[in-house]
Protein backbone atom coordinates (compact mmCIF):
# COMPACT_ATOMS: atom_id res chain seq x y z
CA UNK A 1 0.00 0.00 0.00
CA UNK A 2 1.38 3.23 -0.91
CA UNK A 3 2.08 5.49 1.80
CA UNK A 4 -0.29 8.25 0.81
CA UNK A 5 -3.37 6.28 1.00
CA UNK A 6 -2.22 4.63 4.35
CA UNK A 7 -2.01 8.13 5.49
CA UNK A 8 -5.73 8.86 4.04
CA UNK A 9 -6.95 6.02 5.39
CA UNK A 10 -5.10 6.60 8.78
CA UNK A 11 -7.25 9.77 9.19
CA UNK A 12 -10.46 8.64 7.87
CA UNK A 13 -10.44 6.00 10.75
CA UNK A 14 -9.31 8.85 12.96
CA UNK A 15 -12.23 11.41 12.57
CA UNK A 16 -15.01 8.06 12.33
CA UNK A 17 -13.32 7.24 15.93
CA UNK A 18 -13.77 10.84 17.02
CA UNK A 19 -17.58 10.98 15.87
CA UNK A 20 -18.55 7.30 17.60
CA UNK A 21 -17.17 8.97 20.89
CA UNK A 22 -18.99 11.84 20.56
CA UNK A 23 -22.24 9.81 20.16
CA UNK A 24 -21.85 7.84 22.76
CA UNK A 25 -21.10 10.56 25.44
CA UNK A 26 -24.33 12.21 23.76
CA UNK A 27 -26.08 9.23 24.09
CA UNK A 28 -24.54 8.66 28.11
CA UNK A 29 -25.53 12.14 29.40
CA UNK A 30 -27.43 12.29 32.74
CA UNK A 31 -30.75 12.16 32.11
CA UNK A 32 -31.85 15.85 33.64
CA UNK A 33 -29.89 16.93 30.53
CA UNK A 34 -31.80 15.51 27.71
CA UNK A 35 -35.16 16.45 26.41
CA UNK A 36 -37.79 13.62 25.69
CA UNK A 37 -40.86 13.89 23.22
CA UNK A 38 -43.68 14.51 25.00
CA UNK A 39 -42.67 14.72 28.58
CA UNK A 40 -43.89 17.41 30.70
CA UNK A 41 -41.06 19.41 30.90
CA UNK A 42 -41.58 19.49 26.91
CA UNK A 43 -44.75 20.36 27.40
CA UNK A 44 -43.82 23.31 29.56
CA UNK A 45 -41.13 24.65 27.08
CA UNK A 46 -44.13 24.68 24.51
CA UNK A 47 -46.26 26.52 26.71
CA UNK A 48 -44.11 28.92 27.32
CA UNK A 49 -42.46 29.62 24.10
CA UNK A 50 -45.68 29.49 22.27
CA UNK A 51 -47.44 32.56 20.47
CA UNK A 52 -48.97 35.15 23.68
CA UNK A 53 -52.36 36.40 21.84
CA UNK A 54 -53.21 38.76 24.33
CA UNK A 55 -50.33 41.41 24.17
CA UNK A 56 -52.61 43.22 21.49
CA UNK A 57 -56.27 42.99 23.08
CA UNK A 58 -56.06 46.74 22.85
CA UNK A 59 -56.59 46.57 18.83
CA UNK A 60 -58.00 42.80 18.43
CA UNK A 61 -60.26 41.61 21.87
CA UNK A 62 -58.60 38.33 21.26
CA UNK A 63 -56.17 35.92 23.30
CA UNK A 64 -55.57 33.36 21.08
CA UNK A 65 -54.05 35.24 18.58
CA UNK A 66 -52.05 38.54 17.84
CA UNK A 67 -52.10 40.47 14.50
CA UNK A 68 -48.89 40.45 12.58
CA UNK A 69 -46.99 43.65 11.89
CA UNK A 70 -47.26 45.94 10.41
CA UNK A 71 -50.92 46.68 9.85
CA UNK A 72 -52.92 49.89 10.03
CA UNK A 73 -55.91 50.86 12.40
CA UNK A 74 -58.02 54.11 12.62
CA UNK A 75 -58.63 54.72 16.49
CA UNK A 76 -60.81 57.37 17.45
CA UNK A 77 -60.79 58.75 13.99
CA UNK A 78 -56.90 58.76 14.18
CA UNK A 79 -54.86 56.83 11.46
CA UNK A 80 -51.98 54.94 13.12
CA UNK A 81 -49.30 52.29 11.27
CA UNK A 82 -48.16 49.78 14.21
CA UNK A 83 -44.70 48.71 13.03
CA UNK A 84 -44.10 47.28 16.77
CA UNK A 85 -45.27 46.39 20.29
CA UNK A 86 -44.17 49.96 21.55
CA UNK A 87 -46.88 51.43 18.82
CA UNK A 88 -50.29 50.04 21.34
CA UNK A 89 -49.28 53.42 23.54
CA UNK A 90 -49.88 54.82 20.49
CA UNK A 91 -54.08 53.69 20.73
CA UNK A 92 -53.78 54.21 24.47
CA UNK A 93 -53.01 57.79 24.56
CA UNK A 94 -55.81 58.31 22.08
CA UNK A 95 -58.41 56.52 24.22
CA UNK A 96 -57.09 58.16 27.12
CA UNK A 97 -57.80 61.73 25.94
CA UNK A 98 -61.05 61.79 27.39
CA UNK A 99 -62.70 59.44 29.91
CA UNK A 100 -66.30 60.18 28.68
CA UNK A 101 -66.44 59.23 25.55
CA UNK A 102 -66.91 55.56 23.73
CA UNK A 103 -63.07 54.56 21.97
CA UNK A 104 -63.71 53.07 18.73
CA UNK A 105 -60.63 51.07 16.35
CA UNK A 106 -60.97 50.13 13.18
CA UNK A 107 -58.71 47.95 11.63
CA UNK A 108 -57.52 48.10 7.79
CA UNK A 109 -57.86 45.08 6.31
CA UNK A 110 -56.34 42.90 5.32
CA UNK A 111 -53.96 41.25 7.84
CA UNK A 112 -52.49 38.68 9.16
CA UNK A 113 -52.91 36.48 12.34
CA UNK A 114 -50.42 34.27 14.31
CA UNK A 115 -52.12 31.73 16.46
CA UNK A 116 -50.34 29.97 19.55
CA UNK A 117 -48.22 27.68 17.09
CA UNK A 118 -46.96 30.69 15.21
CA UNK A 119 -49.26 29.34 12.28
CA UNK A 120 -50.89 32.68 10.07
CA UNK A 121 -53.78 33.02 8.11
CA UNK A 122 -54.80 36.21 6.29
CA UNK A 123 -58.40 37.62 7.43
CA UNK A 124 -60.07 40.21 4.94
CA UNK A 125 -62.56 41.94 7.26
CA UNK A 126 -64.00 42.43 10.49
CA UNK A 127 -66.42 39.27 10.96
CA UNK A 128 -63.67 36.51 9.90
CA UNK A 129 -61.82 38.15 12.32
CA UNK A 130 -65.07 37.86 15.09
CA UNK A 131 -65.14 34.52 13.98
CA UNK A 132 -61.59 33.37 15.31
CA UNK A 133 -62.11 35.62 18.53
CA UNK A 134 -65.04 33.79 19.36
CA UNK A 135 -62.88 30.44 19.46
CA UNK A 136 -60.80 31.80 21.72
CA UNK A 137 -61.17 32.24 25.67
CA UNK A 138 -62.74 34.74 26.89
CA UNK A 139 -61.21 37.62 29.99
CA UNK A 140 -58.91 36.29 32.21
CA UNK A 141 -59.87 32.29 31.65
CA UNK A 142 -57.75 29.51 31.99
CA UNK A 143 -55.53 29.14 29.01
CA UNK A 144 -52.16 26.95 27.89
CA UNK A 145 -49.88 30.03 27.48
CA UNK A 146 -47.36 30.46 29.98
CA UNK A 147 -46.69 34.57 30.53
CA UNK A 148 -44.75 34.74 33.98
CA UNK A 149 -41.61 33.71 32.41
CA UNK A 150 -39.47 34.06 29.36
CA UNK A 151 -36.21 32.07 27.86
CA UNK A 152 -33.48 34.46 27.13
CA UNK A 153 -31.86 34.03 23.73
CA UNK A 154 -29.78 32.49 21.98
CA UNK A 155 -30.18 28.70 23.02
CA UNK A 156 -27.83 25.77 21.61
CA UNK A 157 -29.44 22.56 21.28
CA UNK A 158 -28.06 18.99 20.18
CA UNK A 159 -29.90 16.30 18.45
CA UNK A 160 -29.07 12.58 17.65
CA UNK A 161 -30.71 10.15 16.22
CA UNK A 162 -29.28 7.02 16.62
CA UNK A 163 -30.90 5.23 13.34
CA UNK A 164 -28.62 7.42 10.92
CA UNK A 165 -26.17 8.41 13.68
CA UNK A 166 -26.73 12.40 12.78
CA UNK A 167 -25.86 14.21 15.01
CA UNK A 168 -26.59 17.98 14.80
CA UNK A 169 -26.13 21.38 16.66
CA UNK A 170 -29.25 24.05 16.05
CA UNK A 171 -28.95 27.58 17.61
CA UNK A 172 -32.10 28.56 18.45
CA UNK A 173 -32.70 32.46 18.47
CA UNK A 174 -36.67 33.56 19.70
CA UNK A 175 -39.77 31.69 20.68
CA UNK A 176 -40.43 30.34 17.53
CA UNK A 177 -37.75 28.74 16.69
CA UNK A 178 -37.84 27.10 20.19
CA UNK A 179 -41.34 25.54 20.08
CA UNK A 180 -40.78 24.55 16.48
CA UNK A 181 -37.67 22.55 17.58
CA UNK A 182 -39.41 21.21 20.82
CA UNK A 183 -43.12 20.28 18.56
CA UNK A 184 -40.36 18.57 16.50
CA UNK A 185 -38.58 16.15 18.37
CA UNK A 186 -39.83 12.17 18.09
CA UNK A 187 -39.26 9.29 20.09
CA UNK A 188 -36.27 8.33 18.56
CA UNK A 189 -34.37 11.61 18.78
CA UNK A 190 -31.98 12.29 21.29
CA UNK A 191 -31.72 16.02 22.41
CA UNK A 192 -29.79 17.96 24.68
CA UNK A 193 -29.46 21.52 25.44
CA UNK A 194 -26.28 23.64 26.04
CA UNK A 195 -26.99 24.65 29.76
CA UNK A 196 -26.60 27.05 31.36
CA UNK A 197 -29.55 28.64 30.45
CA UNK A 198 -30.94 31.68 31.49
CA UNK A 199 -34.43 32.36 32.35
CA UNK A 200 -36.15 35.94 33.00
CA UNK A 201 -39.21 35.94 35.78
CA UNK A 202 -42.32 38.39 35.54
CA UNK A 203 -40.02 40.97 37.54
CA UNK A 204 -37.52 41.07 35.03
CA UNK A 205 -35.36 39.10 38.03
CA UNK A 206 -33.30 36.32 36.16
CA UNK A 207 -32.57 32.82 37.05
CA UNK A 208 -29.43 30.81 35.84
CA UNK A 209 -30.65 26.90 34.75
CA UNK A 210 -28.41 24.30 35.09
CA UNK A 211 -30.52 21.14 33.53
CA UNK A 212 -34.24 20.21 32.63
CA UNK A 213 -34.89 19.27 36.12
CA UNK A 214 -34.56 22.82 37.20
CA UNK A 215 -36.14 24.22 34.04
CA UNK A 216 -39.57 21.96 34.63
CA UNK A 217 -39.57 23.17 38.40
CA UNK A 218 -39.22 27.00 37.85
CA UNK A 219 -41.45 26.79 34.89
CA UNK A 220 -43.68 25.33 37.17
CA UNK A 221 -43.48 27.99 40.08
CA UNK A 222 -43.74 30.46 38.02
CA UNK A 223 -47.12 29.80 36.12
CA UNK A 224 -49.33 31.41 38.33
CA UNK A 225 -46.68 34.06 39.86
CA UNK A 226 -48.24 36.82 37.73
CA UNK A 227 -51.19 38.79 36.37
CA UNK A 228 -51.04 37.19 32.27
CA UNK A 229 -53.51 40.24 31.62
CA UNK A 230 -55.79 38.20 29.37
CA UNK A 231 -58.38 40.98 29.64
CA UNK A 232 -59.37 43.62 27.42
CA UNK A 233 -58.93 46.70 30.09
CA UNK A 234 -55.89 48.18 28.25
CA UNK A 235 -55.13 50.84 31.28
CA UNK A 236 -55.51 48.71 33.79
CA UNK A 237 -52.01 47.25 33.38
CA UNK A 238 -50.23 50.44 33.48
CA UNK A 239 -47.98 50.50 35.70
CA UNK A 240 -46.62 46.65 35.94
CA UNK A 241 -43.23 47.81 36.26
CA UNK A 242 -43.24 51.58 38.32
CA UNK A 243 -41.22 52.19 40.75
CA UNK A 244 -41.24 54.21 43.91
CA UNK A 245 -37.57 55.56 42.49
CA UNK A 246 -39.19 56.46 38.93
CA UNK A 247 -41.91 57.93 40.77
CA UNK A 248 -39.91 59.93 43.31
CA UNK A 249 -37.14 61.37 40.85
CA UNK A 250 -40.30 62.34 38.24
CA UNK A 251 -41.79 63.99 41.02
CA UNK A 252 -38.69 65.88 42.88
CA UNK A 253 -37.12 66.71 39.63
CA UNK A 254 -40.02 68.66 37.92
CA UNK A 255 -41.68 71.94 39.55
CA UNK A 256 -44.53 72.83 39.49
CA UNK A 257 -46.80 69.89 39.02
CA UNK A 258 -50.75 71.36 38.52
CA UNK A 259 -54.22 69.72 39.22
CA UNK A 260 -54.99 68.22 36.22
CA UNK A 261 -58.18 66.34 37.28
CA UNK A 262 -59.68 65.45 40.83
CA UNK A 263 -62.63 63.42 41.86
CA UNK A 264 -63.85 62.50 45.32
CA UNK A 265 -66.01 60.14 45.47
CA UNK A 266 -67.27 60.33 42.27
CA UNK A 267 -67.70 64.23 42.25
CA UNK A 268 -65.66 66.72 39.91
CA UNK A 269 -63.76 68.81 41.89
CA UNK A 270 -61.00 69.65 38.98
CA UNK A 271 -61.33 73.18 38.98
CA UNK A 272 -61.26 73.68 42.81
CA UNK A 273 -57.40 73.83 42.92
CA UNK A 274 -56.64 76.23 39.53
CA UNK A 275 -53.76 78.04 39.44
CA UNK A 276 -52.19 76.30 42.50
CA UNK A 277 -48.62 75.07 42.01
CA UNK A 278 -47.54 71.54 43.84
CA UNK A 279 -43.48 71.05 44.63
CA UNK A 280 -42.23 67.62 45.80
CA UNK A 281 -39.11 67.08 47.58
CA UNK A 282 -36.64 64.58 48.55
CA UNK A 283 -37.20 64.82 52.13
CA UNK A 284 -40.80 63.93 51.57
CA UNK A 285 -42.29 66.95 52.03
CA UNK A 286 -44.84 68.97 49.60
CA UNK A 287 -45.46 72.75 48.98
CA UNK A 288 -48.06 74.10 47.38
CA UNK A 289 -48.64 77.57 46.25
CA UNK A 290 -51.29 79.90 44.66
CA UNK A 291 -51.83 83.85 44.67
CA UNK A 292 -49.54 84.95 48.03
CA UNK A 293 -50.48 81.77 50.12
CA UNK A 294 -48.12 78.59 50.96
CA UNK A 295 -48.86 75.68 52.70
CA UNK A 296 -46.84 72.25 53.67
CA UNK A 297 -47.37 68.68 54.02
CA UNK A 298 -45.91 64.88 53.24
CA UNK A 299 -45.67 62.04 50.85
CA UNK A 300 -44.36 58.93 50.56
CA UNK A 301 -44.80 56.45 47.78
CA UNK A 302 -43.45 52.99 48.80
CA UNK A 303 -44.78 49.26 47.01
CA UNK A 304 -44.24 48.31 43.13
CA UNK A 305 -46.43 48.40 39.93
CA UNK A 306 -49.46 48.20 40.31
CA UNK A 307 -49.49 48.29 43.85
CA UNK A 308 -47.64 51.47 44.61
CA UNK A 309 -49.06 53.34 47.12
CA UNK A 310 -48.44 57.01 47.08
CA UNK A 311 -49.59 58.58 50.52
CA UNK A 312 -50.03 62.89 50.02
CA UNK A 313 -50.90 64.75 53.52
CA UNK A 314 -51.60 68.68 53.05
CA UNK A 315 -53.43 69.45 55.74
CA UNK A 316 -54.64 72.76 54.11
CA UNK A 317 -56.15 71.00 50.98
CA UNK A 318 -58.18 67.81 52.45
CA UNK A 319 -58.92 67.03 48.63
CA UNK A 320 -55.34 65.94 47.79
CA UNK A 321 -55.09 63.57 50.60
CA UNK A 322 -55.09 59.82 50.22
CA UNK A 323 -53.32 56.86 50.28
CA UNK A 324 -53.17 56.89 46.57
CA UNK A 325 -52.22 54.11 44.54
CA UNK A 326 -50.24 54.84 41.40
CA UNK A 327 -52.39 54.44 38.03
CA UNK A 328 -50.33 55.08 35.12
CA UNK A 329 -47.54 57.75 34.48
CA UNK A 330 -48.26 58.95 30.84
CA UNK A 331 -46.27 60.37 28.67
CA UNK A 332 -48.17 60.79 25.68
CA UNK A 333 -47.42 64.60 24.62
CA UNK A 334 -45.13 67.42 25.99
CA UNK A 335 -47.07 67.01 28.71
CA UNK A 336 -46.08 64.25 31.83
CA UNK A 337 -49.20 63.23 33.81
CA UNK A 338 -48.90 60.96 37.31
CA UNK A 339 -52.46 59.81 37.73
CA UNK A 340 -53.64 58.19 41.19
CA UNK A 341 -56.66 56.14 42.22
CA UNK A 342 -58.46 54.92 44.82
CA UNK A 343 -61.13 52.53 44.05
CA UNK A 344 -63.76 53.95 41.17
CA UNK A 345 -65.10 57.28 42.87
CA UNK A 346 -61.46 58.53 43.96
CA UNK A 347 -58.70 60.31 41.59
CA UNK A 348 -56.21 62.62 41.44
CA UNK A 349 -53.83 63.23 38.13
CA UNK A 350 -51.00 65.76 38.21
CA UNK A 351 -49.48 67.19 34.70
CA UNK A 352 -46.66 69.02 33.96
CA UNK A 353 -44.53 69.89 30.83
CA UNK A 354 -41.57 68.68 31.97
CA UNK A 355 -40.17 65.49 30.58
């Protein structure tokens, strides 16, 4: 034999030696690190990665599904292109212009739909849309999504099957390449995935994963450790993420905040405090002035979201004072508003145009 083709041959059996061993350490990995068809943990990576329908039940009413971008809609006799998730505010500053009158969207047809699966179909008006809706579940029912928690990507996965002996590496970049790979997998496949992995919780708190044992028991903690908002109330999911330090430096940093609108129990007092400047300091305490007259008092805003509870004590103006909780914090003009609720009956919103 000549020694060129020893040498070829010599490194042929080297590299088929090298792939057998890495099959059968794939194949010998602990079995918290490999991914079976139809096991719950499977299950739970679908639910979670799958399509969430409900982040645009401003424009669509729907949970099921979300309308592909981008699309046009005509809200309150306002034309708007939605090119992204960040374009809703868009709609919710129009509907939020006025509290008395009925908001009204109108989508331009035609568009396109993503279900769960990240399947589409194109609808062509306003009852085929109606039509899927009403398939859906209705506000705030049980559904299969998983919302509390989110996979941060990329993600490298392995697969082997041992019937051809390929073995493959896939780098999986957003949700839907994730629960395309996971629908994928069969019995015979062997899968593994790169961990570490890194999850991210409802709080935006993160969680390192080390194998699928892990994965299936903080999946499974987290299902029901947050609000999914699979309602229709746009506004009443404002505030998931304020913060009594966004709150306070908006606050201290801008002077002279104004009475925009004030209701106790359900009676319009907005005009009652006109022309009567409110300053809010670091210390926690408040003035307030109008013509030649100044008065003090207190606040304190401690919780998170939509639980922050802003306390105001002025003595001199028994209409401002509450234990608040923190509504929204709009910034839909030139104009910053901080509006606070109590119940229905109970609200007061401060503007200024400072930004």
């Amino acid at each position: 034999m000549k020694p060129k083709t020893t040498l070829y041959l010599l490194l042929i059996l080297l590299a088929f030696s090298s792939c057998r061993k890495e099959e059968t350490e794939f194949i010998q990995e602990p079995e918290e690190e490999v991914l079976v068809a139809n096991s719950n943990i499977a299950d739970l990576i679908l639910r979670t990665s799958s399509n969430d329908g409900s982040i645009d039940n401003i424009v669509d009413r729907a949970n099921c599904f979300d309308i592909a971008f981008p699309y046009s809609v005509n809200a309150n006799g306002v034309d708007i292109t939605l090119n992204s998730q960040n374009d809703y505010l868009a709609i919710e500053c129009i509907f939020d212009e006025s509290d008395s009158d009925t908001d009204t969207i109108d989508i331009n047809y035609p568009v396109t739909i993503v279900f769960a699966d990240f399947s589409e179909i194109t609808i062509n008006n306003s009852t085929e849309l109606t039509n899927y809706a009403n398939n859906c579940n209705g506000e705030n029912e049980s559904d299969d999504d998983i919302e509390c928690l989110d996979f941060q990507y990329p993600i490298e996965a392995s697969t082997f099957n041992p019937n051809n002996e390929l073995l493959e590496t896939v780098i999986l970049q957003n949700d839907n390449d994730l629960y395309d790979f996971v629908q994928d997998i069969d019995s015979e496949t062997i899968v593994s995935v790169d961990f570490p992995i890194t999850v991210i919780l409802a709080d935006n708190s993160e969680i390192s994963i080390s194998n699928f044992t892990e994965l299936e028991n903080t999946i499974a903690t987290a299902i029901n450790s947050c609000d999914e908002d699979d309602d229709y109330d746009y506004s009443d999911d404002d505030c998931d993420n304020c913060s009594p330090t966004e709150l306070e430096d908006l606050l201290t940093n801008c002077s002279n905040w104004e009475v925009d609108k004030l209701e106790r129990d359900g009676e319009d007092y907005d005009d009652i405090y006109d022309g009567y400047t409110f300053n809010f300091f670091t210390n926690g305490t408040i003035s307030v002035y109008w013509n030649t007259t100044t008065v003090y008092g207190t606040w304190v805003a401690n919780g998170f979201g939509n639980n922050l509870e802003v306390i105001i004590d002025v003595p001199a103006l028994p209409l401002c004072n509450n234990n608040w909780i923190l509504h929204e914090i709009e910034n839909c003009s030139d104009e910053t508003k901080i509006d606070l609720r109590v119940g229905d009956d109970d609200r007061l919103r401060y503007e200024n145009d400072c930004n």
